[in-house]
C-alpha atoms as a PDB file:
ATOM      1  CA  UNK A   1      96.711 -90.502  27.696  1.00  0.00           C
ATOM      2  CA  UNK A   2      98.582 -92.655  25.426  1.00  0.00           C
ATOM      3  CA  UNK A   3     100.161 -91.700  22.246  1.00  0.00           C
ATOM      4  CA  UNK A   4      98.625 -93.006  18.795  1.00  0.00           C
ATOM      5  CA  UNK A   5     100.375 -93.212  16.282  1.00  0.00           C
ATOM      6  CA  UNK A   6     100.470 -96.273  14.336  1.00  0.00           C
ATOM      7  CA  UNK A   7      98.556 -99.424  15.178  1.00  0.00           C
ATOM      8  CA  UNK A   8      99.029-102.345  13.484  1.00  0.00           C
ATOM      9  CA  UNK A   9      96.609-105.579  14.735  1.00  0.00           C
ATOM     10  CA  UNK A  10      94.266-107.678  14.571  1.00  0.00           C
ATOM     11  CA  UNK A  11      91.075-107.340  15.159  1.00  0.00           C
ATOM     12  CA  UNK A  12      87.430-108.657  16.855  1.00  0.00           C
ATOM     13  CA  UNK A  13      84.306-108.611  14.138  1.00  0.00           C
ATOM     14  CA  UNK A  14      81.550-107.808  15.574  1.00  0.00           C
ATOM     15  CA  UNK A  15      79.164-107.810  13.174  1.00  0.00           C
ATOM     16  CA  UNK A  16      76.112-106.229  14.492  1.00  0.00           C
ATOM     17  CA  UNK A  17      74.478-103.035  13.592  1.00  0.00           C
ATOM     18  CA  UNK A  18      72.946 -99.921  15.724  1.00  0.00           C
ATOM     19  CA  UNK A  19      75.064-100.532  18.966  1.00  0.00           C
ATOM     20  CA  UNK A  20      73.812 -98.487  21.775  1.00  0.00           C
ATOM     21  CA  UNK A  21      76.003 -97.018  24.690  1.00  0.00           C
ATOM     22  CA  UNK A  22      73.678 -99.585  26.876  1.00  0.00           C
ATOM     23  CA  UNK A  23      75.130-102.313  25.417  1.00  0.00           C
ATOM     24  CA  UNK A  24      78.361-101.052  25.324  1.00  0.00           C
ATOM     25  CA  UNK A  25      78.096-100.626  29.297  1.00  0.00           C
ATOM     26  CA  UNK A  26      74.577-100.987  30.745  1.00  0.00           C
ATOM     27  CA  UNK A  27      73.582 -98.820  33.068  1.00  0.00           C
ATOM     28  CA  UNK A  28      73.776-100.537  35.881  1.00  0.00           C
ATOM     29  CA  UNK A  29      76.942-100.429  35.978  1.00  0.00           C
ATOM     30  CA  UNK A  30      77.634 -96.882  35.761  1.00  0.00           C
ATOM     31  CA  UNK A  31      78.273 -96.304  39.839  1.00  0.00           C
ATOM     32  CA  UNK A  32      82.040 -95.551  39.466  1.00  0.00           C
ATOM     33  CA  UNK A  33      83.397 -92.393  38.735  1.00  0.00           C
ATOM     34  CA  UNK A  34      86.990 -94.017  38.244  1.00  0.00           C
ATOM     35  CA  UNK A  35      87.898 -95.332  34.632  1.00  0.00           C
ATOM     36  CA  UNK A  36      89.156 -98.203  36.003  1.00  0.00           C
ATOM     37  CA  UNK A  37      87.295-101.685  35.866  1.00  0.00           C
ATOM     38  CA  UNK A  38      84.559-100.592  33.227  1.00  0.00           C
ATOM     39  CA  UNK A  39      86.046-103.272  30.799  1.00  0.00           C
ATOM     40  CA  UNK A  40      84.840-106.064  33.051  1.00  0.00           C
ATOM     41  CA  UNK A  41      81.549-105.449  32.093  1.00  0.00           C
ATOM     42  CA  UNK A  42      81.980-104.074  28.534  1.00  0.00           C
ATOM     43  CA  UNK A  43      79.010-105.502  26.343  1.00  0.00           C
ATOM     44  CA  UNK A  44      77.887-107.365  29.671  1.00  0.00           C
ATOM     45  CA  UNK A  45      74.561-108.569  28.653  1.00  0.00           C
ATOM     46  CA  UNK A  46      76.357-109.975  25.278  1.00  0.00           C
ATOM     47  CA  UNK A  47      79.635-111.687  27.381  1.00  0.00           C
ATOM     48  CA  UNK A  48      77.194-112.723  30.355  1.00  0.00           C
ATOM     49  CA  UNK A  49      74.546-114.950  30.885  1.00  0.00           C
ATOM     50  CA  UNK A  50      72.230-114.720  33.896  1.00  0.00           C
ATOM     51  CA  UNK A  51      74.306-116.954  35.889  1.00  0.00           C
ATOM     52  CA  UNK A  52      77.222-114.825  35.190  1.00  0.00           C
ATOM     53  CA  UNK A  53      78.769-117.244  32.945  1.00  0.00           C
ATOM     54  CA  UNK A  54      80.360-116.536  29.520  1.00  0.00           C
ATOM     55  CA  UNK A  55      78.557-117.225  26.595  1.00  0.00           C
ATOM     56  CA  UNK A  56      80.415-119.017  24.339  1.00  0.00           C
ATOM     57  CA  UNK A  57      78.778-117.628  20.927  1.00  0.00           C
ATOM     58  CA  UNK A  58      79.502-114.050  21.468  1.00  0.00           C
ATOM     59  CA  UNK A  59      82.875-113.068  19.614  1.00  0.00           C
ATOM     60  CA  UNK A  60      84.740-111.376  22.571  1.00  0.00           C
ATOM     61  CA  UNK A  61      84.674-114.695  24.741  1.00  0.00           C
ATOM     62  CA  UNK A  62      85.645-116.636  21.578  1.00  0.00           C
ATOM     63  CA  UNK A  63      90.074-117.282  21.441  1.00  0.00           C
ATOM     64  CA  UNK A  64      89.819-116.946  17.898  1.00  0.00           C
ATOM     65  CA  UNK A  65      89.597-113.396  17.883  1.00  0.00           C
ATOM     66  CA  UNK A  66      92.453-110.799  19.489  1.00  0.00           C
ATOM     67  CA  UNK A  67      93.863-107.749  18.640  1.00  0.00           C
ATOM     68  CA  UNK A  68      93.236-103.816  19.849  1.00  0.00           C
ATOM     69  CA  UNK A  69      90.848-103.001  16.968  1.00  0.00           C
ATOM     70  CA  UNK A  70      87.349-103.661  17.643  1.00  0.00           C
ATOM     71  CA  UNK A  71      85.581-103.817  14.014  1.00  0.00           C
ATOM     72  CA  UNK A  72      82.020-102.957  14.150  1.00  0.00           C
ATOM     73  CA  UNK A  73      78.764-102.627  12.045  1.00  0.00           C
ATOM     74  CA  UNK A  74      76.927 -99.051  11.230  1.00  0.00           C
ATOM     75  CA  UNK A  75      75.613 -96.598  13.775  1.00  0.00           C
ATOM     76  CA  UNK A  76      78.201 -97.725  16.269  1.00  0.00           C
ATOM     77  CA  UNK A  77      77.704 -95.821  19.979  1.00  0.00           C
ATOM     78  CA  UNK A  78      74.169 -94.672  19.064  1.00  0.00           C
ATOM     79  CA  UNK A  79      71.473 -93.761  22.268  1.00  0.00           C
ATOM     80  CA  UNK A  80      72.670 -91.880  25.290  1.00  0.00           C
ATOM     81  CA  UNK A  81      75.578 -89.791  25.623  1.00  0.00           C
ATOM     82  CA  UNK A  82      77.541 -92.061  27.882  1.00  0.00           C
ATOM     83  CA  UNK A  83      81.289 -91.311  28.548  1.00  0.00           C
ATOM     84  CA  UNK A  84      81.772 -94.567  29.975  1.00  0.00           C
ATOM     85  CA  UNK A  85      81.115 -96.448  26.872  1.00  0.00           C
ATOM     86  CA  UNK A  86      84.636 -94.853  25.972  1.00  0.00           C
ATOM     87  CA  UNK A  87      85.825 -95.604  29.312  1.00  0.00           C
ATOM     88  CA  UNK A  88      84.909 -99.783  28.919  1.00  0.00           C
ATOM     89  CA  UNK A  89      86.131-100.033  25.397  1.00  0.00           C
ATOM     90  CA  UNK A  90      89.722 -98.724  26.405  1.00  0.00           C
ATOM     91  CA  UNK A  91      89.859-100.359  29.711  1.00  0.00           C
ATOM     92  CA  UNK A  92      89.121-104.073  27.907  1.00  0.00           C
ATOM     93  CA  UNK A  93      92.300-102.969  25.867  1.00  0.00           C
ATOM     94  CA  UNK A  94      91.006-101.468  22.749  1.00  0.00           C
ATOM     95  CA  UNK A  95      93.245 -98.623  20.937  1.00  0.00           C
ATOM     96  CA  UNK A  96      90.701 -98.381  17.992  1.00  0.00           C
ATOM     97  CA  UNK A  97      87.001 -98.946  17.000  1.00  0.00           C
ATOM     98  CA  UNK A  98      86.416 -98.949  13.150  1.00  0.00           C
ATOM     99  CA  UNK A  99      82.942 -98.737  12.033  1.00  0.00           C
ATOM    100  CA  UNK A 100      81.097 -97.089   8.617  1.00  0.00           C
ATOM    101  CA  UNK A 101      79.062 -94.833  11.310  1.00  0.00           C
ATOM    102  CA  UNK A 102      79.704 -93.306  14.670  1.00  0.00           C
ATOM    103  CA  UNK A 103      77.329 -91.048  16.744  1.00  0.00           C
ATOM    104  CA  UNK A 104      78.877 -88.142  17.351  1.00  0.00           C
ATOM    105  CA  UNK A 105      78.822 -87.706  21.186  1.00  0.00           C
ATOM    106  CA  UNK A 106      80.081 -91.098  21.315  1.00  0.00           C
ATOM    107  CA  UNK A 107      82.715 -90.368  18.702  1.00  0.00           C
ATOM    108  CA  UNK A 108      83.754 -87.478  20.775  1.00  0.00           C
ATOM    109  CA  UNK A 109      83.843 -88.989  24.286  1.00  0.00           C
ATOM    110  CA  UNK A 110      86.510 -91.850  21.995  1.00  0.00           C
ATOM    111  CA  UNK A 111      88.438 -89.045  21.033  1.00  0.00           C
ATOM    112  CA  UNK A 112      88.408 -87.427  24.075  1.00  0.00           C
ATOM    113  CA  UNK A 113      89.976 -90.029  26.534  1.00  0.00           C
ATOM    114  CA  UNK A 114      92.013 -91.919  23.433  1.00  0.00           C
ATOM    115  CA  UNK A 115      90.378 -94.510  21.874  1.00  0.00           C
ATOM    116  CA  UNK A 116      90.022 -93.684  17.868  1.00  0.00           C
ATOM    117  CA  UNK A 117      87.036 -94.055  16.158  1.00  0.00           C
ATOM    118  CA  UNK A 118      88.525 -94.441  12.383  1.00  0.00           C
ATOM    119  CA  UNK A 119      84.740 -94.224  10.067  1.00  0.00           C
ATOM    120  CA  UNK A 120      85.306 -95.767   6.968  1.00  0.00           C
ATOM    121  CA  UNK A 121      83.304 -96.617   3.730  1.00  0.00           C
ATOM    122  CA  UNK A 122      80.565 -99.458   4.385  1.00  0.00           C
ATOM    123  CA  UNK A 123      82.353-101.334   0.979  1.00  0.00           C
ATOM    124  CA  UNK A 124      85.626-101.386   2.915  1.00  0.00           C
ATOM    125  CA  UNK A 125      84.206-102.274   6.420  1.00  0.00           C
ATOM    126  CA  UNK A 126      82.623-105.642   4.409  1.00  0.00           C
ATOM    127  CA  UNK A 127      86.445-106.275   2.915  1.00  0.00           C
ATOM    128  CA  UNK A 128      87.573-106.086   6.736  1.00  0.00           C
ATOM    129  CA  UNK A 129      85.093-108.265   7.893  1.00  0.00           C
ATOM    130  CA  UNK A 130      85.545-110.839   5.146  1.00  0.00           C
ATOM    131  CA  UNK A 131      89.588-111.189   5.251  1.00  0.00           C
ATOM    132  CA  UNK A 132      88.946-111.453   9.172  1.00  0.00           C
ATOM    133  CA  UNK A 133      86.759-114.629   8.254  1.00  0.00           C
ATOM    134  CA  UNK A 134      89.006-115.924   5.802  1.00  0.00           C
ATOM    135  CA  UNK A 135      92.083-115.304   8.780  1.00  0.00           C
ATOM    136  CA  UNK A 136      91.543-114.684  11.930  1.00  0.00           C
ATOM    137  CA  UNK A 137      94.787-113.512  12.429  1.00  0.00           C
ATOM    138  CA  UNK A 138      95.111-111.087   9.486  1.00  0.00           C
ATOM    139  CA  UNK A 139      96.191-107.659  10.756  1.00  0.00           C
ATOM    140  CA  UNK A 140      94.959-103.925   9.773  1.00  0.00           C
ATOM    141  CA  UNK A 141      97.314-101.090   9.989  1.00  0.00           C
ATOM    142  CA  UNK A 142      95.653 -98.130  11.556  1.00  0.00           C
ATOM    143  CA  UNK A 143      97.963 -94.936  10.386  1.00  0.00           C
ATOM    144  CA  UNK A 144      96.738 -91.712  12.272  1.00  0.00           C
ATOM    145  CA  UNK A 145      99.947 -89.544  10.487  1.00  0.00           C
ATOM    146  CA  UNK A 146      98.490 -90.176   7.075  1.00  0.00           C
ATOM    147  CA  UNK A 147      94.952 -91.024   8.280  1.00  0.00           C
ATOM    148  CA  UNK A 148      94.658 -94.363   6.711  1.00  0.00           C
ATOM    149  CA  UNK A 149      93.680 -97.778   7.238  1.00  0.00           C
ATOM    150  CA  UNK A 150      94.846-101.237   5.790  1.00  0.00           C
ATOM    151  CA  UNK A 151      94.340-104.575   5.328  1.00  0.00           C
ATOM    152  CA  UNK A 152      98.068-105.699   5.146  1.00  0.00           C
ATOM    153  CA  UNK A 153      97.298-109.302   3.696  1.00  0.00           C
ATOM    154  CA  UNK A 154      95.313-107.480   0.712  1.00  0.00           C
ATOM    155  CA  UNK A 155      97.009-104.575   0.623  1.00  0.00           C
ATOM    156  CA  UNK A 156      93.804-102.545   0.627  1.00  0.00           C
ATOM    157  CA  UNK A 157      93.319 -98.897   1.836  1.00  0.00           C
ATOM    158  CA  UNK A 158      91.289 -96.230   2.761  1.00  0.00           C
ATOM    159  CA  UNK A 159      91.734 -92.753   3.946  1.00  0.00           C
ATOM    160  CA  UNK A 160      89.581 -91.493   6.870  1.00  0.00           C
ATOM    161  CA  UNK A 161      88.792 -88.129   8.498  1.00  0.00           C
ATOM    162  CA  UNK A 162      89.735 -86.859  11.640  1.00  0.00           C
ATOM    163  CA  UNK A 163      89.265 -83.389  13.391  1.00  0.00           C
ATOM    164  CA  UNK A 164      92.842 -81.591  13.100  1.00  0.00           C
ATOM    165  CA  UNK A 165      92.919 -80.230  16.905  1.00  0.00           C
ATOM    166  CA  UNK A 166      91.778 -84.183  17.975  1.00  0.00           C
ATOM    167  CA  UNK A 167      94.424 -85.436  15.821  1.00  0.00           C
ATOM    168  CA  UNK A 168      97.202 -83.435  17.447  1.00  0.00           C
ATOM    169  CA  UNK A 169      96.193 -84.365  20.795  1.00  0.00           C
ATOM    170  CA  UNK A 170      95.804 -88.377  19.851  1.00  0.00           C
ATOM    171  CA  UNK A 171      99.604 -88.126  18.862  1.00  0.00           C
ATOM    172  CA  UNK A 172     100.531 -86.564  21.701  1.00  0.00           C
ATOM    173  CA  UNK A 173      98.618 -88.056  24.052  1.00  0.00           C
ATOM    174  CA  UNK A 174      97.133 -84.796  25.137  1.00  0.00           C
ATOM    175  CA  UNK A 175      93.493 -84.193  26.410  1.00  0.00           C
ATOM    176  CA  UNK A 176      92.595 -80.984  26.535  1.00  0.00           C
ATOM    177  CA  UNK A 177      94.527 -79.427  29.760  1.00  0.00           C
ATOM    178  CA  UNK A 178      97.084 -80.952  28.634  1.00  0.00           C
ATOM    179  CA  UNK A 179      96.770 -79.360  25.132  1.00  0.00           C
ATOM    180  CA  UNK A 180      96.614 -76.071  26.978  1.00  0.00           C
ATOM    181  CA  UNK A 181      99.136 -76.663  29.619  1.00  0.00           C
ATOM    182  CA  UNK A 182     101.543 -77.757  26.448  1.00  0.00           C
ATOM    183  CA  UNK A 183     101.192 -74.382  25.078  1.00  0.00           C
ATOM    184  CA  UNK A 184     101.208 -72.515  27.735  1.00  0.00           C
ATOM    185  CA  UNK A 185     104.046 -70.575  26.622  1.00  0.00           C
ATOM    186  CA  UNK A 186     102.008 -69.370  23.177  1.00  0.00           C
ATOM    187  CA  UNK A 187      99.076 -68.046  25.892  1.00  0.00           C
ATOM    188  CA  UNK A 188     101.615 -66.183  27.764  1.00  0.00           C
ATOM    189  CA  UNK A 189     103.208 -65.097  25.050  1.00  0.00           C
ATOM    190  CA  UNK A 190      99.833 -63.669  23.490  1.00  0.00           C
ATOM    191  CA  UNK A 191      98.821 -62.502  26.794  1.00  0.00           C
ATOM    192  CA  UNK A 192     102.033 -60.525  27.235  1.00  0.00           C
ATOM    193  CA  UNK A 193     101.147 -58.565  23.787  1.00  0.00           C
ATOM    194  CA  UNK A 194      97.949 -57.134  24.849  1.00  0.00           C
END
């Protein structure tokens, strides 16, 4: 995985509540066993229309909005326990999904294969939204060291939480063999003791 660290970007509002792992990735599309390609069809019934063809109202397929943050409403990754709803959000290019409520399978299948879900205060998820409508362009700084998040052009902040043992591996860029395999000599160590 890659290491996170600090982010700073812009970000796509998408301002709807109660998003389900289905419309994160529908089911359908859930024949591959390989991360790779999942993005393609992230929020595919949302991007898509029946012909296949984007739909120019929904806010991934409009220019305005870039950036490796996705911004969401409450009860983001809700319904089944999908992996691959962590899988499509990274593989589209997103570092970071910032909501004011995650379900927690979903927000550890995010942490799991690097994608951090940063839960902040519903008052500070409506500033990001509105300084994204005011700018398009304005960037939040997503620092994992200090667990914080900021709008830069307001200079507002807010701390989040994050599990210490998921927090070491995000900055390493560890999942969990890799955790172990990292500290190998600590289990040998201990093992030699007994």
């Amino acid at each position: 995985m890659e290491k996170f660290i600090k982010l700073v970007s812009s970000a796509v509002p998408l301002q709807i509540k109660n998003i389900d792992t289905d419309q994160i990735i529908p089911a359908r599309f859930l024949k591959a066993t390989d991360r790779k390609g999942f993005g393609d069809n992230l929020f595919r019934d949302w991007r898509y229309d029946r012909e296949g063809q984007l739909k120019k109202d929904f806010v991934l397929n409009d220019p305005t909005y870039k950036g490796s943050i996705l911004v969401a409403e409450d009860n983001f990754g809700c319904g089944s326990s999908r992996e691959h709803a962590a899988w499509a959000l990274k593989d589209y290019g997103f570092k970071a999904v910032v909501s004011s409520y995650f379900a927690d399978i979903f927000k550890g299948n995010a942490l799991n294969n690097g994608l951090l879900p940063v839960q902040i205060s519903e008052a500070f998820l409506k500033d990001i939204f509105k300084e994204i409508s005011k700018d398009a362009t304005a960037e939040i700084e997503i620092d994992l060291e200090a667990q914080t998040i900021t709008i830069l052009a307001s200079g507002k902040q807010e701390r989040f939480d994050i599990n210490a043992y998921k927090k070491t591996c995000m900055q390493n860029g560890y999942d969990d063999i890799d955790f172990l395999v990292n500290n190998k000599h600590l289990i040998e160590a201990y093992e030699a003791s007994r």
